[in-house]
C-alpha atoms as a PDB file:
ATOM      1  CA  UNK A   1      15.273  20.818  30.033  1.00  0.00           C
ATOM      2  CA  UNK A   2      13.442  19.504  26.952  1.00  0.00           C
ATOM      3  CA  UNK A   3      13.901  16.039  28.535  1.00  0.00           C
ATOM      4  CA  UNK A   4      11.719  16.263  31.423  1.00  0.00           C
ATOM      5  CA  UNK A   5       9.489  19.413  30.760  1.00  0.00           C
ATOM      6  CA  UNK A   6       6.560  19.795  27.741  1.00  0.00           C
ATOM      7  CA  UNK A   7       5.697  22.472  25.809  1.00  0.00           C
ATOM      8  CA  UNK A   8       2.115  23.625  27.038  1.00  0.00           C
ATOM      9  CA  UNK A   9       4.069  23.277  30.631  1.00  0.00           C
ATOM     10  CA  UNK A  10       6.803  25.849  29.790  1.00  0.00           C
ATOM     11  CA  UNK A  11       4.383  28.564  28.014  1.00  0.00           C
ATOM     12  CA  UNK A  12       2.216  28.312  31.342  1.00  0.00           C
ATOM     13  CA  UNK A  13       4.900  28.926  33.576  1.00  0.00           C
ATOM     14  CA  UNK A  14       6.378  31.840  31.346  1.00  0.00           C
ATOM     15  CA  UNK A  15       2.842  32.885  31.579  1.00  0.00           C
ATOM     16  CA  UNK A  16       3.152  32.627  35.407  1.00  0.00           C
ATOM     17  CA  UNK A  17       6.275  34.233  35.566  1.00  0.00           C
ATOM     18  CA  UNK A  18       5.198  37.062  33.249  1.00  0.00           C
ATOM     19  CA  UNK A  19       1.801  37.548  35.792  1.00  0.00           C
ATOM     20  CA  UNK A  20       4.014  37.615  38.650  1.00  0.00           C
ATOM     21  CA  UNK A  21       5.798  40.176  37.348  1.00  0.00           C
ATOM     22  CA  UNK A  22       3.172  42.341  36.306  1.00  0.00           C
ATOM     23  CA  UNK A  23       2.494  41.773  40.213  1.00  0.00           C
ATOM     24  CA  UNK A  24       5.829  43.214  41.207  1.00  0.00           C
ATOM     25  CA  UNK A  25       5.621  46.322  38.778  1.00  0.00           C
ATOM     26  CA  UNK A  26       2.415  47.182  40.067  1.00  0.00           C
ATOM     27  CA  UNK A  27       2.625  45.957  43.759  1.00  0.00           C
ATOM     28  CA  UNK A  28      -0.955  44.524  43.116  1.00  0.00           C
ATOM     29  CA  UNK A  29      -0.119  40.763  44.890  1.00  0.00           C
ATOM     30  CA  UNK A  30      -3.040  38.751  43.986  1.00  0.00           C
ATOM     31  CA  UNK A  31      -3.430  35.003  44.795  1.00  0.00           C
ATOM     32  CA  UNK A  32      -7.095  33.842  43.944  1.00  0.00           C
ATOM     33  CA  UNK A  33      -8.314  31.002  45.300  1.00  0.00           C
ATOM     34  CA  UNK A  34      -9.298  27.921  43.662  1.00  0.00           C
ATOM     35  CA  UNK A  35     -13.123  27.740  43.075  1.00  0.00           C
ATOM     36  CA  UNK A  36     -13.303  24.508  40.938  1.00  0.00           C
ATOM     37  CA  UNK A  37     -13.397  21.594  42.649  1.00  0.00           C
ATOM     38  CA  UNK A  38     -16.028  19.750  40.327  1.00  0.00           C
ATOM     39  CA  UNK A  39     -12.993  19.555  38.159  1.00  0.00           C
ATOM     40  CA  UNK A  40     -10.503  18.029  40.662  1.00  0.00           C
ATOM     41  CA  UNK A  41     -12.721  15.527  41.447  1.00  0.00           C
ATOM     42  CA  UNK A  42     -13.387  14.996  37.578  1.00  0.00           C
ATOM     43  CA  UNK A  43      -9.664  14.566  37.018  1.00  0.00           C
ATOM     44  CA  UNK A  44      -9.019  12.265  40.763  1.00  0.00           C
ATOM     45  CA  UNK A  45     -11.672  10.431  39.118  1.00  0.00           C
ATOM     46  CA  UNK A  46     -10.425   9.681  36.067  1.00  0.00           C
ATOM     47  CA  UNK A  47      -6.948   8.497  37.523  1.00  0.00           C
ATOM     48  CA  UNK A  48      -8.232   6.406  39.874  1.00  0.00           C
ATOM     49  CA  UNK A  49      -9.767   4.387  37.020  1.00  0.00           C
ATOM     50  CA  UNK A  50      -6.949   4.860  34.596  1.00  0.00           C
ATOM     51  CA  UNK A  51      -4.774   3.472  37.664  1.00  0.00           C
ATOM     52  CA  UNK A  52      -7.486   0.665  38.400  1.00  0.00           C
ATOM     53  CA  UNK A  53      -6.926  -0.425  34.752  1.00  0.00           C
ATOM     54  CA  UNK A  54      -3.475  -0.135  34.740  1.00  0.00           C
ATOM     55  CA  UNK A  55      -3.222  -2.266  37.712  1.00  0.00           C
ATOM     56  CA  UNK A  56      -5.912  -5.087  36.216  1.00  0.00           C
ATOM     57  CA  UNK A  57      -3.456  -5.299  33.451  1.00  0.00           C
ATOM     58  CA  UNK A  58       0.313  -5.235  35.488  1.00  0.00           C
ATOM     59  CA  UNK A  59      -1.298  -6.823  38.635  1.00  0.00           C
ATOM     60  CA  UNK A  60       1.360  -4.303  39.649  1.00  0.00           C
ATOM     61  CA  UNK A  61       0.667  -1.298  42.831  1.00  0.00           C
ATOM     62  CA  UNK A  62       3.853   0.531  41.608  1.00  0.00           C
ATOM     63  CA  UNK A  63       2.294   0.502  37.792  1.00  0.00           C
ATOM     64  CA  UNK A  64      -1.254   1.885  39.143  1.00  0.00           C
ATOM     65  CA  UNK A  65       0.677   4.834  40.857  1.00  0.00           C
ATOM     66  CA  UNK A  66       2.422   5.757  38.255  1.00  0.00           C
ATOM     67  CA  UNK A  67      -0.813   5.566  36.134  1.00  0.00           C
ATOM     68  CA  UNK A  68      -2.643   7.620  38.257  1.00  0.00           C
ATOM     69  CA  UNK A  69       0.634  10.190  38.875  1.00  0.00           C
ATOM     70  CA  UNK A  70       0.947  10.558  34.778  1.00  0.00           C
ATOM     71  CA  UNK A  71      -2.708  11.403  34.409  1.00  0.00           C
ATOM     72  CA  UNK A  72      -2.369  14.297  37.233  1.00  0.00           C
ATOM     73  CA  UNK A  73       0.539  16.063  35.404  1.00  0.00           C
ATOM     74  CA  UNK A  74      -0.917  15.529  31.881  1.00  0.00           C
ATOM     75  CA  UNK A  75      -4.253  17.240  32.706  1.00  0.00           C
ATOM     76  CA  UNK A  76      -2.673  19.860  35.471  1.00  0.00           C
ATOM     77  CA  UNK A  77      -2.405  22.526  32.360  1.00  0.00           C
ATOM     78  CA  UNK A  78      -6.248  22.381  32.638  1.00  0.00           C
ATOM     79  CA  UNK A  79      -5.916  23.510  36.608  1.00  0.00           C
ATOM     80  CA  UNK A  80      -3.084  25.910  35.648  1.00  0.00           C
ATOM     81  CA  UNK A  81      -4.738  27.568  32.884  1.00  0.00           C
ATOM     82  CA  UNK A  82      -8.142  28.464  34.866  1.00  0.00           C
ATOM     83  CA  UNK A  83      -5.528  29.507  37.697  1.00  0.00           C
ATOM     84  CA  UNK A  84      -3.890  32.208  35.499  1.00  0.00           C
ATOM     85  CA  UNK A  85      -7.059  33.121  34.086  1.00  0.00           C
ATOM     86  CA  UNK A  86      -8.636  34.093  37.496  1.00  0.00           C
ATOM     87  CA  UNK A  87      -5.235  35.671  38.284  1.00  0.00           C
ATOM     88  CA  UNK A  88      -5.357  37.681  35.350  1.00  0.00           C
ATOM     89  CA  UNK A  89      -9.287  38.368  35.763  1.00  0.00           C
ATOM     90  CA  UNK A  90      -7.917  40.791  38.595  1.00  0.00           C
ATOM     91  CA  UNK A  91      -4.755  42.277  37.358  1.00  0.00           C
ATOM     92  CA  UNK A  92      -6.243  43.455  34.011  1.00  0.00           C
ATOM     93  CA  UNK A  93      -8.334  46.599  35.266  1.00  0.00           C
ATOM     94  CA  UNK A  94      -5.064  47.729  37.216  1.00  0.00           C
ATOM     95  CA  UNK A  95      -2.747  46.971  34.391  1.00  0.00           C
ATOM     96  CA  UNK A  96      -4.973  48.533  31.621  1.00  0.00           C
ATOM     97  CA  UNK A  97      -7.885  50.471  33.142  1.00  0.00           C
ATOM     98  CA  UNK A  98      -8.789  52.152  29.840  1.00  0.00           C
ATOM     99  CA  UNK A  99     -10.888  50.049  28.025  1.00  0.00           C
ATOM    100  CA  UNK A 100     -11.241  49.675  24.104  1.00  0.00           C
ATOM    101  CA  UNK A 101     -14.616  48.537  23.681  1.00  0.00           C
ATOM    102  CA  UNK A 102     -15.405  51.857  21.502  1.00  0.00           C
ATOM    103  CA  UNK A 103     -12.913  50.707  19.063  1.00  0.00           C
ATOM    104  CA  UNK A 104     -14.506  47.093  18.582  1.00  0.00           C
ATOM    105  CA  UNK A 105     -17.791  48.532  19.192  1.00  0.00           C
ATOM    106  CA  UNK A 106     -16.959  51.145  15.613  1.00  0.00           C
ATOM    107  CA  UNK A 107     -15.907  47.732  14.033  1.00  0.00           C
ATOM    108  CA  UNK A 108     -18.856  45.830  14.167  1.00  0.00           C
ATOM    109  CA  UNK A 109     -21.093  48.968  13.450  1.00  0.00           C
ATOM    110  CA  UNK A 110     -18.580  49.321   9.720  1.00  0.00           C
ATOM    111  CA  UNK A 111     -19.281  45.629   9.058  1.00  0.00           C
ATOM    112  CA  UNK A 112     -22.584  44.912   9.982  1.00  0.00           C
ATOM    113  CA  UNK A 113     -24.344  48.096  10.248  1.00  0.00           C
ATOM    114  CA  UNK A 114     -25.818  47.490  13.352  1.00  0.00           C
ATOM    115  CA  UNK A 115     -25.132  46.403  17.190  1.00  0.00           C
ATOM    116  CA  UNK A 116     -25.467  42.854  16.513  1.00  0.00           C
ATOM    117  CA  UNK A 117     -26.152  42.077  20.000  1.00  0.00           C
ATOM    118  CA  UNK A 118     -29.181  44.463  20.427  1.00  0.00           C
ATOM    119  CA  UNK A 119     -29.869  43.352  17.001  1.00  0.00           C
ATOM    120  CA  UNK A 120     -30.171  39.741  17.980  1.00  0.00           C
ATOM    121  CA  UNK A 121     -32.372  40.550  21.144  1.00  0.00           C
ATOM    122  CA  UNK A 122     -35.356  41.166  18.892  1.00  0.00           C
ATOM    123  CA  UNK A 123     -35.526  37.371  18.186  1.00  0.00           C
ATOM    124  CA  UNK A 124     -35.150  36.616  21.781  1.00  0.00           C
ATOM    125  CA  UNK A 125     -37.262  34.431  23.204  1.00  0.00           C
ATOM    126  CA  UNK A 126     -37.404  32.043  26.785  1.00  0.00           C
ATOM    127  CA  UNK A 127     -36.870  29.122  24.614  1.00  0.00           C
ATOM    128  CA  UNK A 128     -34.228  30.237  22.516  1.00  0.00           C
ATOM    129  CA  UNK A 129     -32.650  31.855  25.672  1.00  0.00           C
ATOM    130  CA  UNK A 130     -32.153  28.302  27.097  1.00  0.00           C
ATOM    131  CA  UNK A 131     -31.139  26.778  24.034  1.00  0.00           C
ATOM    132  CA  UNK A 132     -27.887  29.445  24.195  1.00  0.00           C
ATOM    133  CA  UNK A 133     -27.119  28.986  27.804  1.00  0.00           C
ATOM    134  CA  UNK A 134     -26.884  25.457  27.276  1.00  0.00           C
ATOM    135  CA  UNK A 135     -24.824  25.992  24.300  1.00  0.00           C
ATOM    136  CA  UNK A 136     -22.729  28.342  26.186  1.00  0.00           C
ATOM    137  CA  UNK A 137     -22.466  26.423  29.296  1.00  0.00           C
ATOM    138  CA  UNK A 138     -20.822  23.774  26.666  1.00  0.00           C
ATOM    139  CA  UNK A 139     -17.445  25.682  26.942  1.00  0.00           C
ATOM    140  CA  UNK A 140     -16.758  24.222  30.372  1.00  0.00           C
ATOM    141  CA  UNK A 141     -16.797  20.602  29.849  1.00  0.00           C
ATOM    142  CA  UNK A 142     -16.477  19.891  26.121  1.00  0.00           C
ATOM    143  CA  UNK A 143     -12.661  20.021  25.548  1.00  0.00           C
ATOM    144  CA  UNK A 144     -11.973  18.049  29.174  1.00  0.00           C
ATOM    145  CA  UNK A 145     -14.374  15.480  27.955  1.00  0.00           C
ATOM    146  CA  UNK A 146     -12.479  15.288  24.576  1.00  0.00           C
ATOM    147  CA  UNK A 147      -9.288  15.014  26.344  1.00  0.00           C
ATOM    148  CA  UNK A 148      -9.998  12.331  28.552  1.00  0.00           C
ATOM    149  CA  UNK A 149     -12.084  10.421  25.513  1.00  0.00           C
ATOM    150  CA  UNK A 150      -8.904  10.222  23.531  1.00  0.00           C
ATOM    151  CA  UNK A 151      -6.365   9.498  26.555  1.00  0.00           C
ATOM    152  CA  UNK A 152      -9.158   6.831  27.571  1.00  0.00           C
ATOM    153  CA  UNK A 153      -8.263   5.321  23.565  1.00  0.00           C
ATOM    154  CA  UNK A 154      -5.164   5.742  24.270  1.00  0.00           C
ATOM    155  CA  UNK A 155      -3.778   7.817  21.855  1.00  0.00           C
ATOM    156  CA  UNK A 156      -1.298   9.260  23.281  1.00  0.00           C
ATOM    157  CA  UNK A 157       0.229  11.599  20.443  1.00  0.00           C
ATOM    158  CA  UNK A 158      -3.090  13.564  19.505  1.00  0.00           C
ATOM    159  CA  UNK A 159      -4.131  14.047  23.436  1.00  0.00           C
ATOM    160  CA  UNK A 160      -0.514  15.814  23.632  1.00  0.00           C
ATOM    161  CA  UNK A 161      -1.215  17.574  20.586  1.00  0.00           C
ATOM    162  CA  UNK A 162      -4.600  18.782  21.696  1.00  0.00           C
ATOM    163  CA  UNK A 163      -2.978  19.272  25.248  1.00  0.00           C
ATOM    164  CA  UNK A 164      -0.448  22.089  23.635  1.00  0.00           C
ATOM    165  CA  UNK A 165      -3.121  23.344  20.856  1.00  0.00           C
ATOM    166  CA  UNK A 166      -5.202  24.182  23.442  1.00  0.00           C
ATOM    167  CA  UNK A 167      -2.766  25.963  26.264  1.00  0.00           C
ATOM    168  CA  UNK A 168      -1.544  27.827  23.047  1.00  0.00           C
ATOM    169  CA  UNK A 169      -4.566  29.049  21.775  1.00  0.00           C
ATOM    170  CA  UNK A 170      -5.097  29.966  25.921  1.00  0.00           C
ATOM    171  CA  UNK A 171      -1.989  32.149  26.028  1.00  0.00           C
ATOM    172  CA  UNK A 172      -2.736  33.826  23.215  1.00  0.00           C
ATOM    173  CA  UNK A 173      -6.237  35.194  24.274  1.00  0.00           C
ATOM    174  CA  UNK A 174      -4.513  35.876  27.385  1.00  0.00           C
ATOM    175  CA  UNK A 175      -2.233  38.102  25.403  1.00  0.00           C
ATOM    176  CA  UNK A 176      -5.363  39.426  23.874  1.00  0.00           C
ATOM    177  CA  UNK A 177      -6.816  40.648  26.561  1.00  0.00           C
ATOM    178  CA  UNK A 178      -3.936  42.154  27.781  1.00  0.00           C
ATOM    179  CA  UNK A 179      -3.540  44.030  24.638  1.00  0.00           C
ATOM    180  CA  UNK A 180      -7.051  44.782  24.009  1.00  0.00           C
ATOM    181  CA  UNK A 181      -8.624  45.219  27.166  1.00  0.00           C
ATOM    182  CA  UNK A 182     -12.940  45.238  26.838  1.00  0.00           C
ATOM    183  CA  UNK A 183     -15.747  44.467  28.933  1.00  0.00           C
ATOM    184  CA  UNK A 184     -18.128  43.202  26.159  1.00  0.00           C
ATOM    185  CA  UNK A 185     -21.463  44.463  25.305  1.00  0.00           C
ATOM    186  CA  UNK A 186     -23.733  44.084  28.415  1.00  0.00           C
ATOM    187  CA  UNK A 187     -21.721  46.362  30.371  1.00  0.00           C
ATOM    188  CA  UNK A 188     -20.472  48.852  27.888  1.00  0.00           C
ATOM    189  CA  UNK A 189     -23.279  49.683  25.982  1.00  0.00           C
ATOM    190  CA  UNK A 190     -25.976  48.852  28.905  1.00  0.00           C
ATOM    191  CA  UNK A 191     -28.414  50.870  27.751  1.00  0.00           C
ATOM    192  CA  UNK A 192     -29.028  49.164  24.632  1.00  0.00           C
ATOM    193  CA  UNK A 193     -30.262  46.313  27.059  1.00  0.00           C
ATOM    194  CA  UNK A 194     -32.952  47.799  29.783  1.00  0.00           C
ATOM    195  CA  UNK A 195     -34.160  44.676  30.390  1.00  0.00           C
ATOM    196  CA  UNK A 196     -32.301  40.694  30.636  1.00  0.00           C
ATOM    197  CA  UNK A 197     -32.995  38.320  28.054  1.00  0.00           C
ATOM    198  CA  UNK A 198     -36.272  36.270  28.478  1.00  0.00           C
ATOM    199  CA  UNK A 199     -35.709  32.937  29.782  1.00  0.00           C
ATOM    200  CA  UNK A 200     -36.585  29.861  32.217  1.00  0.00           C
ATOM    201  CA  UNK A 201     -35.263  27.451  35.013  1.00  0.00           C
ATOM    202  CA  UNK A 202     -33.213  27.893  37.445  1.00  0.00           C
ATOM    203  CA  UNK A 203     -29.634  27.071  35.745  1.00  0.00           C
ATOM    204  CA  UNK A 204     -31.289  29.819  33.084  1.00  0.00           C
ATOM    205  CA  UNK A 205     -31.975  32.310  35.717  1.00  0.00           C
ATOM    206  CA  UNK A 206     -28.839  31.652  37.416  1.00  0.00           C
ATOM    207  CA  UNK A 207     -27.139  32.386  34.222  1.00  0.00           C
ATOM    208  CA  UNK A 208     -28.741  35.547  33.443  1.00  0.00           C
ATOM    209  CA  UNK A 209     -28.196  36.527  36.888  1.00  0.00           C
ATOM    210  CA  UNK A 210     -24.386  36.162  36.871  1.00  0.00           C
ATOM    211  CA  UNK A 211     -24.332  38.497  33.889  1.00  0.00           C
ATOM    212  CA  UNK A 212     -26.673  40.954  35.579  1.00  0.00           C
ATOM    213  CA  UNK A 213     -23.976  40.969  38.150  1.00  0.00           C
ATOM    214  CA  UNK A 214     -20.565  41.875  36.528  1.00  0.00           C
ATOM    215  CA  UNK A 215     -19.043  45.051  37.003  1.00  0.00           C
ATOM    216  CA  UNK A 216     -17.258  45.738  34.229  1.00  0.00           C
ATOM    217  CA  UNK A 217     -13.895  44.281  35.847  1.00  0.00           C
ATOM    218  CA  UNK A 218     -12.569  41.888  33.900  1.00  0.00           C
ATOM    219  CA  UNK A 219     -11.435  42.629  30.022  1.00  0.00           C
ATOM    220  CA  UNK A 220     -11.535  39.173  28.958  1.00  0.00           C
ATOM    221  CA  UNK A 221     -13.908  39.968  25.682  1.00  0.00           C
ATOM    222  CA  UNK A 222     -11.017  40.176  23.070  1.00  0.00           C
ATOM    223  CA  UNK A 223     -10.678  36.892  21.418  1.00  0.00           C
ATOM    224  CA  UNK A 224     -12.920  35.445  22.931  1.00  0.00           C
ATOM    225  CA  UNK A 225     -11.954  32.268  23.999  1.00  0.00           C
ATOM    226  CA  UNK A 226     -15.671  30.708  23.885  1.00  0.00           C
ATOM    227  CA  UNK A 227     -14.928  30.529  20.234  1.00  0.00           C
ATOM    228  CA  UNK A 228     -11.401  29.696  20.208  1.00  0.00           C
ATOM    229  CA  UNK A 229     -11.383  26.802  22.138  1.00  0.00           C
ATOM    230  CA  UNK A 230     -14.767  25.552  20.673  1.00  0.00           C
ATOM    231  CA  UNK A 231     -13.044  25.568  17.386  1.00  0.00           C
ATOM    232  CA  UNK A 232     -10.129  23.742  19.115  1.00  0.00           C
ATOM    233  CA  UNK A 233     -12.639  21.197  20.457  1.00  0.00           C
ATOM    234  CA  UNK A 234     -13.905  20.569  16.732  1.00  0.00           C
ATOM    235  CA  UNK A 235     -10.799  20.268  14.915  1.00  0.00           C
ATOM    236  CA  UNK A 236      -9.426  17.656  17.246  1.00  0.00           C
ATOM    237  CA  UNK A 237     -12.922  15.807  17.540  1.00  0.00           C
ATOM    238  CA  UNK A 238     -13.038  15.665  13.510  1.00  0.00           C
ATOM    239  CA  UNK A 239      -9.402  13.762  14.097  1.00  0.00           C
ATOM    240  CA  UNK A 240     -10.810  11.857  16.812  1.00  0.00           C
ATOM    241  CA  UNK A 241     -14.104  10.207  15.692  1.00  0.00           C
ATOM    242  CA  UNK A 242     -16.391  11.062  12.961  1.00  0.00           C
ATOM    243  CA  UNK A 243     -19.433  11.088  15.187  1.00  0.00           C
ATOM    244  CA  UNK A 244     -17.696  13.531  17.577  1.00  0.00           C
ATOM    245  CA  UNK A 245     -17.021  16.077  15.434  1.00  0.00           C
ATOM    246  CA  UNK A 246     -20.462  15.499  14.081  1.00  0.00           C
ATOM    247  CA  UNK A 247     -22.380  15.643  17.467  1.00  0.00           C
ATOM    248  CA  UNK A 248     -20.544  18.648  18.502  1.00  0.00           C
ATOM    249  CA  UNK A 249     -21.141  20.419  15.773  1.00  0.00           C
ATOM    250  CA  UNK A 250     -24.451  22.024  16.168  1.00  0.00           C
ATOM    251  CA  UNK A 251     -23.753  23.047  20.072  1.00  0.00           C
ATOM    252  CA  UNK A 252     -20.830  24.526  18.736  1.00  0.00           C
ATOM    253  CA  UNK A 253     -22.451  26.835  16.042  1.00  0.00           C
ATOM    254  CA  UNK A 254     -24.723  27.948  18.670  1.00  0.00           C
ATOM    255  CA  UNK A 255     -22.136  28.661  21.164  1.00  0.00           C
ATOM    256  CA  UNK A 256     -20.708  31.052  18.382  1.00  0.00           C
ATOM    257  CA  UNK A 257     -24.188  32.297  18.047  1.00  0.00           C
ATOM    258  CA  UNK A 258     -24.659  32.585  22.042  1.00  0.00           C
ATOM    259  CA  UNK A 259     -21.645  34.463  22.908  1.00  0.00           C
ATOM    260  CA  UNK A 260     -23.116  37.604  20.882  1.00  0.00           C
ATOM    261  CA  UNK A 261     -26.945  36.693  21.482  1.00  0.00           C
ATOM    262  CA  UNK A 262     -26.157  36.675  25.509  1.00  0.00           C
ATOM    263  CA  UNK A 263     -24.221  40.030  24.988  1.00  0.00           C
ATOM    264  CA  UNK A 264     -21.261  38.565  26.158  1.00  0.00           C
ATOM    265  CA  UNK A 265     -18.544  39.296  22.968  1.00  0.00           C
ATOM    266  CA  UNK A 266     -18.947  41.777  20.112  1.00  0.00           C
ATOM    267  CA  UNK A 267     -18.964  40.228  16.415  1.00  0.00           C
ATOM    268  CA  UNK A 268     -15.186  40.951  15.702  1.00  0.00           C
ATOM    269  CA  UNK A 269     -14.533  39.164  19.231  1.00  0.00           C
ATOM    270  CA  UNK A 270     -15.683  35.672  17.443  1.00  0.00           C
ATOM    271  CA  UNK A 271     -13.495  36.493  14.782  1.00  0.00           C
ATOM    272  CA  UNK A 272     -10.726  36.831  16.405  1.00  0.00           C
ATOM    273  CA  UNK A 273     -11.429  33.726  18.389  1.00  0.00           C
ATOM    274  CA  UNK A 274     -11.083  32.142  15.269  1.00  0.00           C
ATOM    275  CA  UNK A 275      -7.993  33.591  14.062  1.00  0.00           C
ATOM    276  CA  UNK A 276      -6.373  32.241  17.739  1.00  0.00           C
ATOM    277  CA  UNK A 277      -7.413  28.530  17.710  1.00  0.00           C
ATOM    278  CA  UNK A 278      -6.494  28.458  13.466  1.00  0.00           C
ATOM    279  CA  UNK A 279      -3.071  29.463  14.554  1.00  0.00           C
ATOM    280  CA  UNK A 280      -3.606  27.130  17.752  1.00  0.00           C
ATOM    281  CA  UNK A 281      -4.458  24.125  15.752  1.00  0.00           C
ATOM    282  CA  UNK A 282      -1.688  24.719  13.495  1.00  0.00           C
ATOM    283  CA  UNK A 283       1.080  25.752  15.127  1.00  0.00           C
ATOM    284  CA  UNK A 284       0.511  23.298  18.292  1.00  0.00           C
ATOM    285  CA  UNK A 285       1.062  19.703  16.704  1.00  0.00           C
ATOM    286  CA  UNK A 286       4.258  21.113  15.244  1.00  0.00           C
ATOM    287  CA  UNK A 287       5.549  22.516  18.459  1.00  0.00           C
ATOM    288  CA  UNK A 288       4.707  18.994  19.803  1.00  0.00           C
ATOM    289  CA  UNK A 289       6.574  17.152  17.180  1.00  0.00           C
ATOM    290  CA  UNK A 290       9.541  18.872  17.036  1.00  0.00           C
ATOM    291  CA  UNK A 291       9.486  18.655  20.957  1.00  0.00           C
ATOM    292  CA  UNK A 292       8.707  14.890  20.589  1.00  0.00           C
ATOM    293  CA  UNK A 293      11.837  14.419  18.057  1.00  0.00           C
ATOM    294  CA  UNK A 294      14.193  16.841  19.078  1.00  0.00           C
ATOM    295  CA  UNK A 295      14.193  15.781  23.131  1.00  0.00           C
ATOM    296  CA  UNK A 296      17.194  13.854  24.094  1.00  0.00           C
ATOM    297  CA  UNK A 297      14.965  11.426  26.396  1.00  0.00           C
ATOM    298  CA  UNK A 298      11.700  12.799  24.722  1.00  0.00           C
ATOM    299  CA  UNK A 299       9.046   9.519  25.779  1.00  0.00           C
ATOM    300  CA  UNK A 300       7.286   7.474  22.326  1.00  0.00           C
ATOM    301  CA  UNK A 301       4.157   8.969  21.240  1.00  0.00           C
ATOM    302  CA  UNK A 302       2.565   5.509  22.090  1.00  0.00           C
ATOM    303  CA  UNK A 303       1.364   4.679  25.486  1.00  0.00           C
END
């Protein structure tokens, strides 16, 4: 089986298998649909010219479609993962409807003394409100556009590295949340925050509006995965290119900043964000090279 099927593939079907089976237990069937397709047309894109340039060098049709076929299945754990996640988004709040937001709630309070997220609000301005969206909003395309930078270089063993770093680090949030279900700040301790943040623009109010908006469904605070795969994102740039890692940088210290300041995560949340992409970004590469080396028909790290 190690012949023809990666790691990051196998953890997200054991993932899938484990959902569906939560399913079954609990005879709550649910399929969401997919609500991304800004992302499949990224990823179409980015085979077509992978394919285009496969075929200016081969003057071959067969060696464009397998081009374009290799970069669907390398970045399909990027489809997969947000998949699961919406999948899990619903079966959470059957599975564990208790909530342990008091507990990380008592945490920060030992540490810190305060709520840090009512705490930060009295620096809150419109200004600095848009600065943290942004920041935020980072999340969504930073580690696709690092992936398909380094597959674009073609180097092929860090993208798989980064490719089973980063579905690692996903599982184990996902077990996280599972484990330690919360809601976050803004909807557990709501009446620290009678009014939204101050802010600006449309994308800013649309933002702000989302979060005025949830319900308290999904326990999906506990690591929080802003900060994992951030950190994921800036320990494979600093491999990549200097400049990367260097330009990434301050977006990603105010993501960390924004997921408390938008009271999205409590303090200990970041933490343990951390904690899951350091074992991530440690333990993935390894899995990878043992799976590279050990495979009977395992393909050269090369492209």
């Amino acid at each position: 089986m190690r012949a023809w099927v990666r790691p990051e593939e196998l953890l997200l079907v054991a993932l899938g298998v484990a959902l569906l089976a939560i399913m079954a237990a609990t005879g709550s069937w649910s399929f969401t649909a997919f609500h991304h397709p800004r992302f499949l047309q990224c990823i179409v894109a980015l085979s077509a010219a992978v394919a285009l340039r496969a075929w200016r060098r081969h003057r071959s049709p067969v060696a464009a479609a397998r081009s374009a076929i290799e970069v669907a299945r390398d970045f399909l754990p990027f489809f997969a993962v947000l998949l699961l996640y919406e999948t899990l988004h619903d079966l959470t709040p059957v599975l564990r409807p208790e909530v342990a937001d008091g507990a990380l709630v008592a945490i920060d309070r030992a540490l810190f003394g305060v709520d840090a997220s009512a705490w930060l609000g009295r620096f809150a301005t419109p200004t600095l409100t848009r600065a943290m969206v942004a920041c935020y909003a980072s999340y969504f395309v930073a580690l696709p556009l690092l992936a398909s930078a380094i597959y674009w270089t073609g180097d092929r063993r860090l993208f798989r590295e980064l490719m089973v770093s980063g579905v690692l680090t996903t599982v184990i949030g996902y077990c996280g949340y599972l484990l330690v279900p919360a809601v976050g700040p803004y909807v557990y301790q709501s009446a620290l925050f009678p009014t939204r943040l101050p802010g600006g623009g449309p994308e800013t109010h649309l933002f702000i509006a989302a979060i005025d908006d949830l319900k308290g469904v999904a326990r999906d605070c506990f690591p929080s995965l802003h900060t994992a795969h951030t950190t994921v994102v800036l320990a494979f740039a600093a491999r990549f290119r200097r400049w990367a890692f260097l330009g990434y940088l301050p977006v990603a210290i105010g993501l960390y900043v924004s997921t408390v300041y938008l009271r999205m995560h409590y303090v200990v949340d970041v933490f343990a964000g951390f904690g899951a992409a350091a074992l991530g970004v440690w333990l993935g590469p390894r899995i990878e090279e043992w799976w590279r080396t050990t495979s009977p028909k395992a393909p050269p790290p090369s492209p």
